[in-house]
C-alpha atoms as a PDB file:
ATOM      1  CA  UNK A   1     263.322  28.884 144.924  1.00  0.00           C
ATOM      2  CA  UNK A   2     260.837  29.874 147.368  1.00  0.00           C
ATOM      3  CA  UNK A   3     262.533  27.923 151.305  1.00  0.00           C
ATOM      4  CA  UNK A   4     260.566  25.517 152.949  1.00  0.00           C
ATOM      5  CA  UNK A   5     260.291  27.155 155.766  1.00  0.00           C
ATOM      6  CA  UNK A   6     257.848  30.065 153.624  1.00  0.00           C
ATOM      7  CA  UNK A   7     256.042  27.704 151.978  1.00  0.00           C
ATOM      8  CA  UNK A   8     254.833  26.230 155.671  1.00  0.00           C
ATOM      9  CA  UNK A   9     254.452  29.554 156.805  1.00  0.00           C
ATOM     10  CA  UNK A  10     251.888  30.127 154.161  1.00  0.00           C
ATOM     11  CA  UNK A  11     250.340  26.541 154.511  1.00  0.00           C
ATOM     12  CA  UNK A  12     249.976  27.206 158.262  1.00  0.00           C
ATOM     13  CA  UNK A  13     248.224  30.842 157.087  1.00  0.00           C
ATOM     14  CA  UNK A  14     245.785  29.325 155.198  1.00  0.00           C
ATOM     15  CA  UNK A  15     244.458  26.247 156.900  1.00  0.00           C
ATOM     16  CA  UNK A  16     243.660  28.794 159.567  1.00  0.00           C
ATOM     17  CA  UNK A  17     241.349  30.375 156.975  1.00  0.00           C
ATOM     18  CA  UNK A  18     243.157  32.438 154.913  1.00  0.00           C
ATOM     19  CA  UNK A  19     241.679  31.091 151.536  1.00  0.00           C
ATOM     20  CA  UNK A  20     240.117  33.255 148.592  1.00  0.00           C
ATOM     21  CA  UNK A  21     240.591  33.945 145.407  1.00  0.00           C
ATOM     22  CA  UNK A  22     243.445  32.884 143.672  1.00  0.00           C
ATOM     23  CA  UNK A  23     244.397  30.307 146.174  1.00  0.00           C
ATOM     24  CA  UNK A  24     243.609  27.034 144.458  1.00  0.00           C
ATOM     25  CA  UNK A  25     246.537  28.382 141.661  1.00  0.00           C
ATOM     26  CA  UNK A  26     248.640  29.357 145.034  1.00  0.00           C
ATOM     27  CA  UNK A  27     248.503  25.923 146.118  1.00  0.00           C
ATOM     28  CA  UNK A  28     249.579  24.426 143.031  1.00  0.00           C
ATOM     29  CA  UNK A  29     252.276  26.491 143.036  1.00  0.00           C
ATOM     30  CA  UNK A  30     253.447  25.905 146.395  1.00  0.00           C
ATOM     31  CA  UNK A  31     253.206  22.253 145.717  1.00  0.00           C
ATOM     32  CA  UNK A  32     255.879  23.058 142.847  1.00  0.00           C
ATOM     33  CA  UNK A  33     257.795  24.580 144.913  1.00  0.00           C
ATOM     34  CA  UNK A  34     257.809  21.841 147.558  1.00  0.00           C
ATOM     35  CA  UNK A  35     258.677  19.516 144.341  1.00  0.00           C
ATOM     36  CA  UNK A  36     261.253  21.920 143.574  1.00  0.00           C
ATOM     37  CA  UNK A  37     263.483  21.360 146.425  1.00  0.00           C
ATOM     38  CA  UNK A  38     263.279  17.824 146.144  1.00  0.00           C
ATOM     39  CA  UNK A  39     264.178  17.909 142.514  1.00  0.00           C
ATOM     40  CA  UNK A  40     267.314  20.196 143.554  1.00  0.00           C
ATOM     41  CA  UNK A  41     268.190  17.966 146.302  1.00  0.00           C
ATOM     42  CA  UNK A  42     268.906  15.493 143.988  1.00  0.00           C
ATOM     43  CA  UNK A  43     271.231  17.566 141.661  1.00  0.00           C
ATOM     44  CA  UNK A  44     268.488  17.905 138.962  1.00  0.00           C
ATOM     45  CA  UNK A  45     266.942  21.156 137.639  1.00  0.00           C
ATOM     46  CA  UNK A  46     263.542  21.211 138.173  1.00  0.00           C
ATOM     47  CA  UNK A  47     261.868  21.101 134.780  1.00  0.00           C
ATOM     48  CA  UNK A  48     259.693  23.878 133.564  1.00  0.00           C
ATOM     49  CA  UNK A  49     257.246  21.394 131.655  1.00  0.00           C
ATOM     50  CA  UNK A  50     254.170  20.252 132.411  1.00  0.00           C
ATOM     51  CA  UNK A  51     252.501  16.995 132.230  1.00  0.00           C
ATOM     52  CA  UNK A  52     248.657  16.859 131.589  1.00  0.00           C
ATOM     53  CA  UNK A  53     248.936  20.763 131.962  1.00  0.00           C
ATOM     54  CA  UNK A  54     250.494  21.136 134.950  1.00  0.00           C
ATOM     55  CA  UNK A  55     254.177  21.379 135.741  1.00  0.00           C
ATOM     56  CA  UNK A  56     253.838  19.866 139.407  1.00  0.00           C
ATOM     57  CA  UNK A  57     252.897  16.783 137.529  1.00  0.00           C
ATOM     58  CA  UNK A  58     256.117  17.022 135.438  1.00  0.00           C
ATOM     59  CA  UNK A  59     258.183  17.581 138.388  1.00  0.00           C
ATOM     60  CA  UNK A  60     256.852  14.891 140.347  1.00  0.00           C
ATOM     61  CA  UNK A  61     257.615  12.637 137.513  1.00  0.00           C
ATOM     62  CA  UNK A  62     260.965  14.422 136.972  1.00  0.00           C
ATOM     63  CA  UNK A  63     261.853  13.943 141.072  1.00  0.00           C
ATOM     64  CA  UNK A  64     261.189   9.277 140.683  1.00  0.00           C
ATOM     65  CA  UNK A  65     264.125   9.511 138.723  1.00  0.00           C
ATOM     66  CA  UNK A  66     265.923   6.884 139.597  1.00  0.00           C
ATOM     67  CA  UNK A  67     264.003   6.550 143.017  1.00  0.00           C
ATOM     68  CA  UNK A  68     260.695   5.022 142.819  1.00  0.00           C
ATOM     69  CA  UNK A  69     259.887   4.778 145.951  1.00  0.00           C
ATOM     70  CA  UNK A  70     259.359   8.845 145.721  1.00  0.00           C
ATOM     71  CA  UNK A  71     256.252   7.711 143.614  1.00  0.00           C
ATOM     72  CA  UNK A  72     254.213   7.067 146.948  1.00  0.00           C
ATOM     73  CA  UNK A  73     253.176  10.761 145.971  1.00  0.00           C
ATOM     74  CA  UNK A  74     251.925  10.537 143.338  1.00  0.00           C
ATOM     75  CA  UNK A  75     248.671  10.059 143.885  1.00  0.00           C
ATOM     76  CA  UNK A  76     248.663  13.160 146.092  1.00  0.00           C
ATOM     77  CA  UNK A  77     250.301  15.479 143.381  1.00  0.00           C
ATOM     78  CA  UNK A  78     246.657  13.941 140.673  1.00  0.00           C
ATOM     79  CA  UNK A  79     244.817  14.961 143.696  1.00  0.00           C
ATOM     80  CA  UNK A  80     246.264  18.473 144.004  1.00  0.00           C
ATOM     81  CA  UNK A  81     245.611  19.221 140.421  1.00  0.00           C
ATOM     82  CA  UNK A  82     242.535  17.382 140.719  1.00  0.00           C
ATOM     83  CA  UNK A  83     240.628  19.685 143.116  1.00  0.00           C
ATOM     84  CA  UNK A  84     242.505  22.805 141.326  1.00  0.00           C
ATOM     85  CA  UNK A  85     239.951  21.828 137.916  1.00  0.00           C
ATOM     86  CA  UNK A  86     237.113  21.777 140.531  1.00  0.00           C
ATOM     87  CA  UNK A  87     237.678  24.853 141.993  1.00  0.00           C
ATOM     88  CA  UNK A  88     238.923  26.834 138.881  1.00  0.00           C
ATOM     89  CA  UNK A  89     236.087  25.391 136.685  1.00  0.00           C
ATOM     90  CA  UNK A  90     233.092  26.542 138.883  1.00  0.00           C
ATOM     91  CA  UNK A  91     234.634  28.950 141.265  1.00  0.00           C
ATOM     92  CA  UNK A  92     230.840  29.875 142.331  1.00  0.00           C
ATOM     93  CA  UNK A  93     230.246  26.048 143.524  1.00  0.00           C
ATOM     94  CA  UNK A  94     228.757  25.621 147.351  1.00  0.00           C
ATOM     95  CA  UNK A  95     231.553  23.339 147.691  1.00  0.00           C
ATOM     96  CA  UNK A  96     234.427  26.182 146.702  1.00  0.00           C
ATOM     97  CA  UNK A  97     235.158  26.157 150.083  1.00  0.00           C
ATOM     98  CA  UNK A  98     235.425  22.747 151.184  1.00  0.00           C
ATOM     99  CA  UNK A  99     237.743  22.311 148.077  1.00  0.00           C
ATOM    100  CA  UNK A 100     239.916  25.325 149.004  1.00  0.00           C
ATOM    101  CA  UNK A 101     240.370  23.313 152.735  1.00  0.00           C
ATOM    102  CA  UNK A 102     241.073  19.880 150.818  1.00  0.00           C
ATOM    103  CA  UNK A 103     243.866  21.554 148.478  1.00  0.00           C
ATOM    104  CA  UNK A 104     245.543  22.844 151.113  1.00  0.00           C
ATOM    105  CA  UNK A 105     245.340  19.725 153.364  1.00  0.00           C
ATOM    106  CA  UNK A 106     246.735  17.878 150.319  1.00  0.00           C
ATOM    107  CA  UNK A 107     249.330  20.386 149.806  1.00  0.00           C
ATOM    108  CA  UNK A 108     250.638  20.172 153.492  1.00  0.00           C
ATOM    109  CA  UNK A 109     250.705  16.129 153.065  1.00  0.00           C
ATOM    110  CA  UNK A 110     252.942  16.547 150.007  1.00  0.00           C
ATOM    111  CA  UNK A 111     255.193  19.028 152.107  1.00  0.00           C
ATOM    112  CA  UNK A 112     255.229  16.537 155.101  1.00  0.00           C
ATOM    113  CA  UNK A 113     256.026  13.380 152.542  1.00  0.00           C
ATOM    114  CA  UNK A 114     259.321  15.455 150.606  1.00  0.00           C
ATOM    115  CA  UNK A 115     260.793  16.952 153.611  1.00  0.00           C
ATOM    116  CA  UNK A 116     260.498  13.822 155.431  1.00  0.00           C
ATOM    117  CA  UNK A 117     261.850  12.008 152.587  1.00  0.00           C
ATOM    118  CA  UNK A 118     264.768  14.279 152.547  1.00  0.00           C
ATOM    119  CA  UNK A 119     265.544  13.160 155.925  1.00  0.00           C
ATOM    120  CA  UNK A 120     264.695   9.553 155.869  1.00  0.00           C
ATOM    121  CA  UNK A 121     265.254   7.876 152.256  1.00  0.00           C
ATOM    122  CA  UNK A 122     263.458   5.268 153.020  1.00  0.00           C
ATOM    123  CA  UNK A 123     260.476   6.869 153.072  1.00  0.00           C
ATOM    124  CA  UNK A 124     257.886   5.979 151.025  1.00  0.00           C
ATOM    125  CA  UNK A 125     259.231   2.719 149.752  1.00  0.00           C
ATOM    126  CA  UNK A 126     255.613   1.038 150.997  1.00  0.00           C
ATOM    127  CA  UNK A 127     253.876   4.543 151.844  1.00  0.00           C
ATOM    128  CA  UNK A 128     254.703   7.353 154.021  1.00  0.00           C
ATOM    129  CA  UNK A 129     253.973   5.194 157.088  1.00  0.00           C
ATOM    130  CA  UNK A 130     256.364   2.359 156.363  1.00  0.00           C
ATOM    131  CA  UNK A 131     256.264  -0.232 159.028  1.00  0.00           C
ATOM    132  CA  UNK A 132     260.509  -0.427 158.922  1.00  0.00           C
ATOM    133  CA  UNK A 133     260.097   3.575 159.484  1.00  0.00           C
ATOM    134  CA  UNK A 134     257.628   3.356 162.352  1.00  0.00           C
ATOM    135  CA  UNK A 135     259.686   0.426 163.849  1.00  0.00           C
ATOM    136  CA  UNK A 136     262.701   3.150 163.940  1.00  0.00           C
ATOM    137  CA  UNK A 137     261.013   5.930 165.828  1.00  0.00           C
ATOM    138  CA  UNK A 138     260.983   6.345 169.515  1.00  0.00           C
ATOM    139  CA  UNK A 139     257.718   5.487 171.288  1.00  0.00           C
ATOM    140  CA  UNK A 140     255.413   8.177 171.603  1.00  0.00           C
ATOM    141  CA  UNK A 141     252.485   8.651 173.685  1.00  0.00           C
ATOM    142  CA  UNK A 142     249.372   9.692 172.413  1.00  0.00           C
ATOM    143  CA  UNK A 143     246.758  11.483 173.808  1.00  0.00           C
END
Protein backbone atom coordinates (compact mmCIF):
# COMPACT_ATOMS: atom_id res chain seq x y z
CA UNK A 1 0.00 0.00 0.00
CA UNK A 2 1.39 3.06 -1.35
CA UNK A 3 1.79 5.72 2.52
CA UNK A 4 -0.02 8.73 2.66
CA UNK A 5 2.58 10.69 2.96
CA UNK A 6 3.63 9.62 -1.13
CA UNK A 7 0.46 9.93 -2.29
CA UNK A 8 0.52 13.90 -1.05
CA UNK A 9 3.83 14.16 -2.26
CA UNK A 10 2.61 13.36 -5.69
CA UNK A 11 -0.71 15.41 -5.27
CA UNK A 12 1.44 18.41 -4.23
CA UNK A 13 3.70 17.53 -7.66
CA UNK A 14 1.01 17.79 -9.79
CA UNK A 15 -1.22 20.66 -8.83
CA UNK A 16 2.00 22.56 -9.39
CA UNK A 17 1.73 21.40 -13.01
CA UNK A 18 3.02 18.24 -13.32
CA UNK A 19 0.04 16.74 -15.39
CA UNK A 20 0.29 14.74 -18.81
CA UNK A 21 -0.40 11.78 -20.09
CA UNK A 22 -1.46 9.09 -18.11
CA UNK A 23 -2.39 11.19 -15.19
CA UNK A 24 -6.17 11.11 -15.19
CA UNK A 25 -5.58 6.93 -14.61
CA UNK A 26 -2.78 8.16 -11.89
CA UNK A 27 -5.33 9.97 -10.09
CA UNK A 28 -7.75 7.32 -9.93
CA UNK A 29 -5.35 5.29 -8.64
CA UNK A 30 -4.13 7.44 -6.01
CA UNK A 31 -7.66 7.97 -4.97
CA UNK A 32 -7.63 4.00 -4.40
CA UNK A 33 -4.98 4.18 -2.62
CA UNK A 34 -6.20 6.96 -0.32
CA UNK A 35 -9.44 4.53 -0.04
CA UNK A 36 -7.12 1.87 0.68
CA UNK A 37 -5.86 3.02 3.93
CA UNK A 38 -9.11 3.81 5.13
CA UNK A 39 -10.43 0.42 4.25
CA UNK A 40 -7.29 -1.09 6.24
CA UNK A 41 -7.83 1.16 9.06
CA UNK A 42 -10.84 -0.44 9.68
CA UNK A 43 -9.54 -4.10 9.67
CA UNK A 44 -11.04 -4.79 6.17
CA UNK A 45 -9.13 -5.80 3.00
CA UNK A 46 -9.59 -3.49 0.49
CA UNK A 47 -11.55 -5.21 -2.26
CA UNK A 48 -10.14 -5.66 -5.69
CA UNK A 49 -13.68 -5.17 -7.42
CA UNK A 50 -15.03 -2.56 -9.08
CA UNK A 51 -18.31 -0.94 -9.13
CA UNK A 52 -19.56 0.74 -12.42
CA UNK A 53 -15.94 -0.12 -13.67
CA UNK A 54 -13.96 1.27 -11.30
CA UNK A 55 -12.58 -0.22 -8.12
CA UNK A 56 -12.37 3.24 -6.18
CA UNK A 57 -16.09 3.08 -6.44
CA UNK A 58 -16.08 -0.43 -4.87
CA UNK A 59 -13.85 0.60 -2.18
CA UNK A 60 -15.63 3.57 -1.28
CA UNK A 61 -18.66 1.49 -0.94
CA UNK A 62 -16.61 -1.27 0.76
CA UNK A 63 -15.03 1.60 3.43
CA UNK A 64 -19.41 2.85 4.69
CA UNK A 65 -19.42 -0.39 6.10
CA UNK A 66 -20.93 -0.04 9.01
CA UNK A 67 -20.14 3.82 9.09
CA UNK A 68 -22.29 5.90 7.00
CA UNK A 69 -21.31 8.89 7.80
CA UNK A 70 -17.98 7.96 5.57
CA UNK A 71 -20.58 8.32 2.66
CA UNK A 72 -20.13 12.26 2.73
CA UNK A 73 -17.57 11.12 -0.07
CA UNK A 74 -19.20 9.80 -2.10
CA UNK A 75 -20.09 12.17 -4.27
CA UNK A 76 -16.43 13.12 -4.63
CA UNK A 77 -15.23 9.48 -5.46
CA UNK A 78 -18.56 9.77 -8.89
CA UNK A 79 -16.76 12.92 -9.49
CA UNK A 80 -13.24 11.46 -9.67
CA UNK A 81 -14.31 8.80 -12.05
CA UNK A 82 -16.46 11.23 -13.61
CA UNK A 83 -13.82 13.60 -15.07
CA UNK A 84 -11.47 10.34 -15.64
CA UNK A 85 -14.38 9.32 -18.74
CA UNK A 86 -13.91 12.98 -19.87
CA UNK A 87 -10.46 13.04 -20.07
CA UNK A 88 -9.83 9.38 -21.25
CA UNK A 89 -12.67 9.60 -23.86
CA UNK A 90 -11.37 12.71 -25.79
CA UNK A 91 -7.89 13.12 -24.54
CA UNK A 92 -7.45 15.84 -27.50
CA UNK A 93 -10.39 18.09 -25.86
CA UNK A 94 -9.42 22.05 -25.23
CA UNK A 95 -10.64 21.34 -21.89
CA UNK A 96 -7.96 18.23 -21.21
CA UNK A 97 -6.34 20.50 -19.16
CA UNK A 98 -8.77 22.09 -17.04
CA UNK A 99 -10.00 18.45 -16.34
CA UNK A 100 -6.48 17.20 -15.47
CA UNK A 101 -6.50 20.40 -12.66
CA UNK A 102 -10.18 19.38 -11.48
CA UNK A 103 -9.13 15.54 -10.96
CA UNK A 104 -6.48 16.36 -9.02
CA UNK A 105 -8.25 19.04 -6.91
CA UNK A 106 -10.89 16.33 -6.33
CA UNK A 107 -8.36 13.84 -5.53
CA UNK A 108 -6.64 16.07 -2.81
CA UNK A 109 -10.33 16.73 -1.24
CA UNK A 110 -10.81 12.96 -0.94
CA UNK A 111 -7.23 12.73 0.72
CA UNK A 112 -8.08 15.70 3.08
CA UNK A 113 -11.78 14.05 3.94
CA UNK A 114 -10.09 10.15 4.87
CA UNK A 115 -7.15 11.32 6.72
CA UNK A 116 -9.14 13.72 8.57
CA UNK A 117 -11.67 11.18 9.19
CA UNK A 118 -9.06 8.94 10.56
CA UNK A 119 -8.39 11.46 13.10
CA UNK A 120 -11.74 12.81 13.91
CA UNK A 121 -14.66 10.07 13.50
CA UNK A 122 -17.00 12.35 13.49
CA UNK A 123 -16.24 13.64 10.46
CA UNK A 124 -18.48 13.70 7.88
CA UNK A 125 -21.58 12.78 9.77
CA UNK A 126 -23.30 16.21 8.12
CA UNK A 127 -20.26 16.95 5.63
CA UNK A 128 -16.68 17.49 6.05
CA UNK A 129 -17.37 20.87 7.69
CA UNK A 130 -19.63 19.69 10.48
CA UNK A 131 -20.74 22.51 12.63
CA UNK A 132 -20.02 20.11 16.06
CA UNK A 133 -16.38 19.76 14.29
CA UNK A 134 -15.86 23.45 13.64
CA UNK A 135 -17.30 24.24 17.16
CA UNK A 136 -14.22 21.93 18.47
CA UNK A 137 -11.35 23.65 16.77
CA UNK A 138 -9.37 26.47 18.15
CA UNK A 139 -10.07 29.91 16.67
CA UNK A 140 -8.09 30.76 13.83
CA UNK A 141 -7.42 33.92 12.19
CA UNK A 142 -7.75 34.39 8.71
CA UNK A 143 -6.16 36.49 6.47
Amino acid sequence: MKPLAQIEQRLDLLEAGGSGPGTAAELVELGEAVLEHWVSAKGLVPTQETREGFRLLALHRQGCTDDPSFNACRETCRELAYHHNLVTSDPQHPATPQRLTMMTLVTRHLFLFVTGKMQVAALGDFCCASRPIRLQAEPQEIG
